[in-house]
C-alpha atoms as a PDB file:
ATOM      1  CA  UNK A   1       3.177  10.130  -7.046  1.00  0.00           C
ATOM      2  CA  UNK A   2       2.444  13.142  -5.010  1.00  0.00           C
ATOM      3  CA  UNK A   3       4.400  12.828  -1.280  1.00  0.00           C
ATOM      4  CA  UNK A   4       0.839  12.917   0.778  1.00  0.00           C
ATOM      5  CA  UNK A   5      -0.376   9.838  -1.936  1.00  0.00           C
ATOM      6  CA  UNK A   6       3.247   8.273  -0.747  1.00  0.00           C
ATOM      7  CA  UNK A   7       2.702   8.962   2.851  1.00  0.00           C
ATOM      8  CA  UNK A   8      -0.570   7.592   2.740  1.00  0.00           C
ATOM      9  CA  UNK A   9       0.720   4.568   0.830  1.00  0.00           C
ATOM     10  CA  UNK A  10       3.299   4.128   3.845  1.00  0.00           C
ATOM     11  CA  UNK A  11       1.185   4.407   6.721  1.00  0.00           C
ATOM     12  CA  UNK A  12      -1.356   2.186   5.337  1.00  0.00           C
ATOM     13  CA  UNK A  13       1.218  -0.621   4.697  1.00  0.00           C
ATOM     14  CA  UNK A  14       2.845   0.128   8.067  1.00  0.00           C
ATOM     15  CA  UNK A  15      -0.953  -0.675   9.876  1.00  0.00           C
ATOM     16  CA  UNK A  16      -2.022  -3.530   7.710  1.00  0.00           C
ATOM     17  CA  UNK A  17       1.389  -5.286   8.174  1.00  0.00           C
ATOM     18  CA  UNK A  18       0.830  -4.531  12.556  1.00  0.00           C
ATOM     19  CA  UNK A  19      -2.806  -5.617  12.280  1.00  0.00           C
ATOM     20  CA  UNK A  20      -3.417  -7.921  10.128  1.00  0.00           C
ATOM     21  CA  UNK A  21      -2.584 -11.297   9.795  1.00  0.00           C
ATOM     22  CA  UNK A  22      -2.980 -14.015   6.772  1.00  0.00           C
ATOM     23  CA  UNK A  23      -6.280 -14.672   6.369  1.00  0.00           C
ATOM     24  CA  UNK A  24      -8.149 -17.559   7.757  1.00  0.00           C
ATOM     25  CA  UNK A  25      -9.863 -18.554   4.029  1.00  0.00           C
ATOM     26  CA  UNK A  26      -6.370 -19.628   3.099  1.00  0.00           C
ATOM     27  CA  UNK A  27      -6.116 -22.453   5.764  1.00  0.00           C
ATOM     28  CA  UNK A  28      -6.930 -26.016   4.927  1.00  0.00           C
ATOM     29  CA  UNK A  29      -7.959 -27.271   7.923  1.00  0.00           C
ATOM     30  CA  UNK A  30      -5.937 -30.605   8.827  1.00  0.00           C
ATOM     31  CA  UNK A  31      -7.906 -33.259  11.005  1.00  0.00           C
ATOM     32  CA  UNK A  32      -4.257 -35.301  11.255  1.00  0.00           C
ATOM     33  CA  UNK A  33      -2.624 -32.329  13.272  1.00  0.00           C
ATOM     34  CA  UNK A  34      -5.031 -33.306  16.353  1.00  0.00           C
ATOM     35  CA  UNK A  35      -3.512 -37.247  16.091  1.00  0.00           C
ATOM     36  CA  UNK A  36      -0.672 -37.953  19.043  1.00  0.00           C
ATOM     37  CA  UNK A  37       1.980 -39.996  17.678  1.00  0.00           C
ATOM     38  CA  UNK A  38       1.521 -43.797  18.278  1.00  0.00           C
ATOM     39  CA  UNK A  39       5.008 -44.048  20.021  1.00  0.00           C
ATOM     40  CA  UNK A  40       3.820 -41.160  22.146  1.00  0.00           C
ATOM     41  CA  UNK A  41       2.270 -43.255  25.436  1.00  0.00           C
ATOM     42  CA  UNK A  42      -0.931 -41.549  26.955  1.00  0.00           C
ATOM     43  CA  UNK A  43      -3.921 -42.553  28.669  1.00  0.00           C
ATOM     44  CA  UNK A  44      -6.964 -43.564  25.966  1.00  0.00           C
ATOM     45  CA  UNK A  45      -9.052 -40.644  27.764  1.00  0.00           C
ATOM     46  CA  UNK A  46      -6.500 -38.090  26.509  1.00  0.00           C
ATOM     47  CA  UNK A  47      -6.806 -39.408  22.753  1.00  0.00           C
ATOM     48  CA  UNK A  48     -10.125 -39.729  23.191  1.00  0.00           C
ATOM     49  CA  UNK A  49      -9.904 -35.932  24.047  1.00  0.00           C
ATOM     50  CA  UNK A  50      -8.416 -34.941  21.094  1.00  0.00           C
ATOM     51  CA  UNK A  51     -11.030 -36.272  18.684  1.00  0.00           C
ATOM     52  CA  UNK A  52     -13.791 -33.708  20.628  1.00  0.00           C
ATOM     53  CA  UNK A  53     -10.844 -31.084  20.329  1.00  0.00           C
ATOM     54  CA  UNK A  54     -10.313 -31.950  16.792  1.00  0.00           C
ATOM     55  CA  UNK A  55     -14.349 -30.788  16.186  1.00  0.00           C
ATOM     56  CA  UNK A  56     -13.986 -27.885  18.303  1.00  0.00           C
ATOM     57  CA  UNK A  57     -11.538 -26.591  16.316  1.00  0.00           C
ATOM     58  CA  UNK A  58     -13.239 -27.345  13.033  1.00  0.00           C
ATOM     59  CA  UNK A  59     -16.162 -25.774  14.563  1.00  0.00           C
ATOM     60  CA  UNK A  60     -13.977 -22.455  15.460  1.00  0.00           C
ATOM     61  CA  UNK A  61     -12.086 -22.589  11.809  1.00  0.00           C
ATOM     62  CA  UNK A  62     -15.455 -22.572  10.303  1.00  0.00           C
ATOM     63  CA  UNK A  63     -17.273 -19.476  12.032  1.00  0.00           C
ATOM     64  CA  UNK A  64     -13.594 -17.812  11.756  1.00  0.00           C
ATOM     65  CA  UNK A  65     -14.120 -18.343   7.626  1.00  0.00           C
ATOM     66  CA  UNK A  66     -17.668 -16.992   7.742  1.00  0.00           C
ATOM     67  CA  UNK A  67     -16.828 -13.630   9.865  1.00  0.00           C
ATOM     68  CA  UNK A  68     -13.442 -13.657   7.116  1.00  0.00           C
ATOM     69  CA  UNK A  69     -16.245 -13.697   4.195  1.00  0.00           C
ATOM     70  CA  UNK A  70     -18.378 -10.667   6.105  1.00  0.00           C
ATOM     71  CA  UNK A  71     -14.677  -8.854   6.685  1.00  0.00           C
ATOM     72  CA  UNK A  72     -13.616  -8.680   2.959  1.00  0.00           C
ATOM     73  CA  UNK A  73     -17.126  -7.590   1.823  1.00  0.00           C
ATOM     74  CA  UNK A  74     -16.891  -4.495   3.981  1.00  0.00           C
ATOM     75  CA  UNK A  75     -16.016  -2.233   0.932  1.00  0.00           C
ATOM     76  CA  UNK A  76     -19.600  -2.974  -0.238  1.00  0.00           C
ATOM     77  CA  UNK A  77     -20.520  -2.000   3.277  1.00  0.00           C
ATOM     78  CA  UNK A  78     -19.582   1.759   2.844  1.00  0.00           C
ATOM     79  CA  UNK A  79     -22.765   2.497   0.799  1.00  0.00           C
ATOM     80  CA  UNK A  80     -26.588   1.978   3.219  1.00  0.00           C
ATOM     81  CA  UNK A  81     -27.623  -1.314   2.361  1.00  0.00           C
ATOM     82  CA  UNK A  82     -30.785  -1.407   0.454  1.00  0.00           C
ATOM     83  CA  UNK A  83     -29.898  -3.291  -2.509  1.00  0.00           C
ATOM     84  CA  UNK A  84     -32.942  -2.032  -4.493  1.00  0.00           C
ATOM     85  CA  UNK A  85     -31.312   1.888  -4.939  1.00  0.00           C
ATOM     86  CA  UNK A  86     -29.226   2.355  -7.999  1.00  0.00           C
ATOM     87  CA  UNK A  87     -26.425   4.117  -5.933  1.00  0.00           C
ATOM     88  CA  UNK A  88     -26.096   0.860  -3.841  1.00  0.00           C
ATOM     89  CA  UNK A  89     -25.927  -1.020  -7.396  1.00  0.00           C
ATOM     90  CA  UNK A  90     -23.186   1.144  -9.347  1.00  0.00           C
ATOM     91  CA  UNK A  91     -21.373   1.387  -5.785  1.00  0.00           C
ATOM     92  CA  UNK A  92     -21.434  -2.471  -5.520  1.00  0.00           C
ATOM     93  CA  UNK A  93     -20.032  -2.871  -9.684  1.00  0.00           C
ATOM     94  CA  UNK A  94     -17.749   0.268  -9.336  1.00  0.00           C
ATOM     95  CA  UNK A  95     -16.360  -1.567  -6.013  1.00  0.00           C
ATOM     96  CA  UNK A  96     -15.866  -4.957  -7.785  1.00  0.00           C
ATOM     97  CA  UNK A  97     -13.814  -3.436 -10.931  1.00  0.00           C
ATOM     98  CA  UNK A  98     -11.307  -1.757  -8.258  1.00  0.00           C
ATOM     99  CA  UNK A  99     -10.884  -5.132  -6.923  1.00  0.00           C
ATOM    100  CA  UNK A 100     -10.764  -7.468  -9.381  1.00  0.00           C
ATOM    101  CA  UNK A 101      -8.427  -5.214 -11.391  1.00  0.00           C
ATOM    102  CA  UNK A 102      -4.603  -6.535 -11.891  1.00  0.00           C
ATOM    103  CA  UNK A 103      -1.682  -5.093 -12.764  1.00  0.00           C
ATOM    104  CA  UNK A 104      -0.254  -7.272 -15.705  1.00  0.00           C
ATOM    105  CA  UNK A 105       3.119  -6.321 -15.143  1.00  0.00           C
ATOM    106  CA  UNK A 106       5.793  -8.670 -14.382  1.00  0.00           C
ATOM    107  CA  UNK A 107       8.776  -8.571 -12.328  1.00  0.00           C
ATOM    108  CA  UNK A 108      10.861 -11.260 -14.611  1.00  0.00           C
ATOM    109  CA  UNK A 109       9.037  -9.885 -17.944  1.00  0.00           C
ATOM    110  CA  UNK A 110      10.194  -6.067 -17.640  1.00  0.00           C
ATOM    111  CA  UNK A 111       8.615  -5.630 -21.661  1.00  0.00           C
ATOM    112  CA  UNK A 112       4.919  -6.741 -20.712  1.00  0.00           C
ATOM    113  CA  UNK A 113       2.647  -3.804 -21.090  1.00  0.00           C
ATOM    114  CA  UNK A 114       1.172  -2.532 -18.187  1.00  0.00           C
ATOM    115  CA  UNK A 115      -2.877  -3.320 -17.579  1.00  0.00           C
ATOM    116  CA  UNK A 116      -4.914  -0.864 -18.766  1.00  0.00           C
ATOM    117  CA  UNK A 117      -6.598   1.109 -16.104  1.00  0.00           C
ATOM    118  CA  UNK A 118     -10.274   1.480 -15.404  1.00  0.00           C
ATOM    119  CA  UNK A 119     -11.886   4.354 -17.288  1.00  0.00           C
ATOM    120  CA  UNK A 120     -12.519   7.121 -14.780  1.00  0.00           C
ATOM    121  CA  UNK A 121     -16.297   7.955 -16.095  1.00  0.00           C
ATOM    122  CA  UNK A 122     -16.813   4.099 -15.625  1.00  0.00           C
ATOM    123  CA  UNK A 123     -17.066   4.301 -11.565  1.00  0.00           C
ATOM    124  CA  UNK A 124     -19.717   6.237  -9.365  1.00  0.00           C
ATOM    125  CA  UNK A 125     -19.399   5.214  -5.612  1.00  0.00           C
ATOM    126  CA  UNK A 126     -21.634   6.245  -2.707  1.00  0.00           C
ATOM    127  CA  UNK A 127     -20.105   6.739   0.883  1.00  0.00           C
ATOM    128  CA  UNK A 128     -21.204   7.191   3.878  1.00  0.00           C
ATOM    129  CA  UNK A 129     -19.635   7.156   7.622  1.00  0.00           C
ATOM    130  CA  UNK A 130     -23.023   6.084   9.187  1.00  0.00           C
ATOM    131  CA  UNK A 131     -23.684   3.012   6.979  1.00  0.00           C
ATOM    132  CA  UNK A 132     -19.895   1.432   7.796  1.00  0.00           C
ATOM    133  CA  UNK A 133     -20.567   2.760  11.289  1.00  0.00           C
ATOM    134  CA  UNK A 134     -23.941   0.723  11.541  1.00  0.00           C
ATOM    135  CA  UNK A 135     -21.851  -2.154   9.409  1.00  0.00           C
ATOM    136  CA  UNK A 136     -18.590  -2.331  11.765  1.00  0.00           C
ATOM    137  CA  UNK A 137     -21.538  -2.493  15.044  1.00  0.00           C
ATOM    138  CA  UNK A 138     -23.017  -5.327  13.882  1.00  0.00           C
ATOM    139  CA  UNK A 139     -19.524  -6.905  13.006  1.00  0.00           C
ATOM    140  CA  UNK A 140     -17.717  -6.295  16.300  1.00  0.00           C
ATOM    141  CA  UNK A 141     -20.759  -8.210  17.976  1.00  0.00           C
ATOM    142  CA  UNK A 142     -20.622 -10.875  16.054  1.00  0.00           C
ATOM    143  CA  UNK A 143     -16.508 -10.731  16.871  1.00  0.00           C
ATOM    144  CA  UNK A 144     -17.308 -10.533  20.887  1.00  0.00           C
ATOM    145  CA  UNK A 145     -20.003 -13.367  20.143  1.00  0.00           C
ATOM    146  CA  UNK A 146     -17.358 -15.925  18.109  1.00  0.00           C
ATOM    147  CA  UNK A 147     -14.589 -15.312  21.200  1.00  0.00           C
ATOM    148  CA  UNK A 148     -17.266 -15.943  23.857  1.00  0.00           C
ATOM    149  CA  UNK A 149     -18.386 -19.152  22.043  1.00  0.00           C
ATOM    150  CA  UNK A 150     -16.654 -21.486  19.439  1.00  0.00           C
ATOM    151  CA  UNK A 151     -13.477 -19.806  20.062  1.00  0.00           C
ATOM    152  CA  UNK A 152     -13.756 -19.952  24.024  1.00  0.00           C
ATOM    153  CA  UNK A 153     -14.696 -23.529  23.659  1.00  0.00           C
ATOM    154  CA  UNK A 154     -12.119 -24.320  22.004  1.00  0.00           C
ATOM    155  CA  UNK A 155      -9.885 -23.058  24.006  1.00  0.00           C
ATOM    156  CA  UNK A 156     -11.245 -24.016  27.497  1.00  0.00           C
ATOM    157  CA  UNK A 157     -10.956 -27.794  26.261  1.00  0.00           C
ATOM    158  CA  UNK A 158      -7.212 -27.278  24.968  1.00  0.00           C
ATOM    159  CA  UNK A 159      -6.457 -26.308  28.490  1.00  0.00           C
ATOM    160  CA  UNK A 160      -8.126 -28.783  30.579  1.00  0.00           C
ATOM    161  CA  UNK A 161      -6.566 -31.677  28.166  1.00  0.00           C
ATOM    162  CA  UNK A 162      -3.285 -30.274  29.271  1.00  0.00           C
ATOM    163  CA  UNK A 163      -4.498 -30.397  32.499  1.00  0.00           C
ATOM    164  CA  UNK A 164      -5.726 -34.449  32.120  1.00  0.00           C
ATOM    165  CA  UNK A 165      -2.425 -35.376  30.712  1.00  0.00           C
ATOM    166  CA  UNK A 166      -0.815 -33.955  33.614  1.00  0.00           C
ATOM    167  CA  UNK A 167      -2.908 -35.647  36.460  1.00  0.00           C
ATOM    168  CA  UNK A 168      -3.039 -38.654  34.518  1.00  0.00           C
ATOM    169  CA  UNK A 169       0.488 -39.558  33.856  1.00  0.00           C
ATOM    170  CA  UNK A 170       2.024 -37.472  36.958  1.00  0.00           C
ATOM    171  CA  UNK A 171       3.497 -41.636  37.634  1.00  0.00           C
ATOM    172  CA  UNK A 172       4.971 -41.855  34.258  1.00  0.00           C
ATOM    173  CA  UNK A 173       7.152 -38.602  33.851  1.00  0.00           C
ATOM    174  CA  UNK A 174       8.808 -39.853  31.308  1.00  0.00           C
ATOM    175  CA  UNK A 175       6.182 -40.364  29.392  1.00  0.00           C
ATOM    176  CA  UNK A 176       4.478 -37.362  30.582  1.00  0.00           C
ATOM    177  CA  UNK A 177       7.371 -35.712  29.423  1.00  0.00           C
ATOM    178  CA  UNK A 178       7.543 -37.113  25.499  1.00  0.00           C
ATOM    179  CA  UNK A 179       3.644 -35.857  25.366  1.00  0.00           C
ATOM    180  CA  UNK A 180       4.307 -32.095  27.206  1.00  0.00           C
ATOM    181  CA  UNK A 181       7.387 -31.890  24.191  1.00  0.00           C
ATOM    182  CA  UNK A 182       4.509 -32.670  21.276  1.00  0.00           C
ATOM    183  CA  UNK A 183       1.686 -30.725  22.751  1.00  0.00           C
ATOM    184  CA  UNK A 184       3.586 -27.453  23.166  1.00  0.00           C
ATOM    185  CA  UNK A 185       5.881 -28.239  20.084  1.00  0.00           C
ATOM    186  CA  UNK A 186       4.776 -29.962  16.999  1.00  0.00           C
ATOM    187  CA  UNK A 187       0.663 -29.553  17.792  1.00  0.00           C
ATOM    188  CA  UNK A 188       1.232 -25.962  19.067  1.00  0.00           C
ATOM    189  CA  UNK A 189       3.166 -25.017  16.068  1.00  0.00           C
ATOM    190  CA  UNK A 190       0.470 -26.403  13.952  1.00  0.00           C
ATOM    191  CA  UNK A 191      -2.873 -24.426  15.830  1.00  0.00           C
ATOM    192  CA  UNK A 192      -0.668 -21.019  15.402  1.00  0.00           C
ATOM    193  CA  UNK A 193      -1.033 -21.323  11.923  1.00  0.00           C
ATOM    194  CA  UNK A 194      -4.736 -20.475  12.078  1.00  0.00           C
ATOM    195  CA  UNK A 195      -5.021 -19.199  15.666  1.00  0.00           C
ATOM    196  CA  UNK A 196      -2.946 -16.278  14.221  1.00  0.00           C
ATOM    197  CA  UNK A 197      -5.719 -15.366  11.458  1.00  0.00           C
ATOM    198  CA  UNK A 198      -7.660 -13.925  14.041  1.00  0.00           C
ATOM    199  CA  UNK A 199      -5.274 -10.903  13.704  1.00  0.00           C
ATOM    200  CA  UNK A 200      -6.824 -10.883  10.027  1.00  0.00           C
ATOM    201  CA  UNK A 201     -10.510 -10.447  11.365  1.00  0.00           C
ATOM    202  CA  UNK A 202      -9.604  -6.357  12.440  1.00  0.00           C
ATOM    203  CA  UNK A 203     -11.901  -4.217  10.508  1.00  0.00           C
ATOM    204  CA  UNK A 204     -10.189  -1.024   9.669  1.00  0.00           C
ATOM    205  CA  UNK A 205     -11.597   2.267  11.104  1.00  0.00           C
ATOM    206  CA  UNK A 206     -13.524   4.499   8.394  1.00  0.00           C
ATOM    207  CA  UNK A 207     -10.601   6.603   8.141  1.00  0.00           C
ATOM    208  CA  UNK A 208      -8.643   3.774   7.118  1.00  0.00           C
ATOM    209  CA  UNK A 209     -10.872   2.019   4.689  1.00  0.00           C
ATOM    210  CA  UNK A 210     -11.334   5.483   2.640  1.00  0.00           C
ATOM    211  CA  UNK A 211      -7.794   5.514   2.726  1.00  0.00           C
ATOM    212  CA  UNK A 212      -7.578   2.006   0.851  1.00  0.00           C
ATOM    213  CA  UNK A 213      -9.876   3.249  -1.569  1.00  0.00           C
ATOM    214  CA  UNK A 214      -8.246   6.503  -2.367  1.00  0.00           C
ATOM    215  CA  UNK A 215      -5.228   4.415  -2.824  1.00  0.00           C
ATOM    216  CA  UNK A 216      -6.911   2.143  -5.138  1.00  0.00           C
ATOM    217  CA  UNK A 217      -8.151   4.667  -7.112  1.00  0.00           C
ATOM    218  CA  UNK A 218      -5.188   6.479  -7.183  1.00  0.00           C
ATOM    219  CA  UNK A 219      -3.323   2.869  -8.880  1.00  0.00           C
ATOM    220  CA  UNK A 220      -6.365   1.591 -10.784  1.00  0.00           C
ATOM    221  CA  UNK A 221      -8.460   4.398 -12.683  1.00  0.00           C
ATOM    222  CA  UNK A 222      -7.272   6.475 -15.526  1.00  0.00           C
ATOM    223  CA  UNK A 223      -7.559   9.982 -15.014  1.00  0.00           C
ATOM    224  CA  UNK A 224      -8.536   9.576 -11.256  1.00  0.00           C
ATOM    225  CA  UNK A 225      -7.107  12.270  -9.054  1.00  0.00           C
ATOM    226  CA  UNK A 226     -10.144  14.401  -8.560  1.00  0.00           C
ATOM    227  CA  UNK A 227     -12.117  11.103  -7.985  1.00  0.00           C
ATOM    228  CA  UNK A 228      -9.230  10.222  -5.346  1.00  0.00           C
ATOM    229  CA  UNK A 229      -9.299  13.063  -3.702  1.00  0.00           C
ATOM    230  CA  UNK A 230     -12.765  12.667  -3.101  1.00  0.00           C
ATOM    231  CA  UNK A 231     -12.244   9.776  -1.059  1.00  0.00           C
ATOM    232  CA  UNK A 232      -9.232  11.768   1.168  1.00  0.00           C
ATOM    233  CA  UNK A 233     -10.494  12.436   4.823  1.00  0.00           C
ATOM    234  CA  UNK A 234     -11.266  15.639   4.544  1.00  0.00           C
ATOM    235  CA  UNK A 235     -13.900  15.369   2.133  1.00  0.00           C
ATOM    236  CA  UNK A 236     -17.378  15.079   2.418  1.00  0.00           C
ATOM    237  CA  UNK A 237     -19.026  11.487   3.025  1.00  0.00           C
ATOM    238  CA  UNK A 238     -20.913  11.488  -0.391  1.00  0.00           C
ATOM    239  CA  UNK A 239     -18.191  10.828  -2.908  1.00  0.00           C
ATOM    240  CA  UNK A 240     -19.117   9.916  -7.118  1.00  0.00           C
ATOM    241  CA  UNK A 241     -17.686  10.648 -10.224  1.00  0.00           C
ATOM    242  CA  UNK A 242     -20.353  13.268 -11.068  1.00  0.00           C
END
């Protein structure tokens, strides 16, 4: 491995382990997180509460899963859309083989034989800055329209049910008290674990993206420096194996 591949390798895993979190399409969403304990005492407008919080959150989980899906297809969105052009096509299959290739190797069975990598003359990919521009436009808006909506919503509710609980039980601080030590514990613990996916929505710049390519070509294809280096910054936007 040459130092600048190394480098590259390095800074890459440095900025996808500050910007990105797990990804919301692992998260099984979990109506029974949104249920207050039956010993905990509150008002029946604050559980009633929950149960419209409970679908705002389902409602935010789900449009977080669909802008997900749009996020990991952006590889596809390097090439101008128009499906019908044979560049898009051998883009789109040349794309898929760098992804869906895996390294047989295994940690605990040191003997396996390593995967065979993807014949070089196999891939021909089409690039171009203005086509992931256009793509990561359209993506950020729908981004700024998710936070101003669902997300918001959700939110907004979450905060004025904390407020309820207060005014509602301000007699019963005890009980106020055994409620405030779930809602900020146990149930806040439990909306981290996919409030923190939105980390996972950041699209990477089009310096970075061609930098995960030329990475995965540098793993995954036999034979593949020149085609790497193709992909490095400097290069022009049109890169192919011809």
């Amino acid at each position: 491995m040459s130092s600048v591949t190394h480098k590259l390798r390095q800074r890459r895993s440095m900025m996808r382990f500050l910007n990105q979190g797990r990804s919301i399409l692992e998260y099984n969403f979990e109506p029974n997180t949104f249920v207050i304990p039956q010993w905990i005492l509150v008002p029946p407008e604050v559980r009633n509460a929950m149960s419209t919080l409970q679908y705002k959150a389902m409602v935010a989980i789900y449009d977080m899963k669909t802008l997900m899906m749009t996020h990991d297809n952006r590889y596809f969105q390097l090439c101008p859309q128009n499906t019908a052009t044979m560049a898009y096509q051998l883009h789109k299959a040349s794309i898929n083989r760098l992804l869906e290739w895996k390294e047989d190797w295994n940690f605990a069975d040191p003997t396996l034989a390593a995967a065979a990598k993807i014949p070089r003359d196999s891939l021909q990919f089409c690039v171009d800055s203005i086509a992931y521009g256009k793509f990561t436009c359209k993506y950020t808006h729908q981004i700024d329209e998710f936070m101003s909506s669902s997300f918001q919503s959700w939110r907004q509710l979450r905060a004025e049910i904390g407020h309820l609980a207060y005014r509602l039980m301000s007699d019963k601080p005890h009980d106020f008290e055994e409620w405030r030590a779930w809602w900020e514990g146990k149930f806040a613990d439990d909306m981290w674990k996919w409030e923190v996916c939105l980390e996972g929505l950041i699209l990477p710049t089009w310096e970075e993206i061609i930098d995960d390519v030329y990475l995965m070509i540098h793993d995954r294809v036999e034979d593949a420096q020149d085609l790497a280096n193709s992909f490095y910054i400097s290069s022009p936007v049109l890169a192919s194996t011809t």
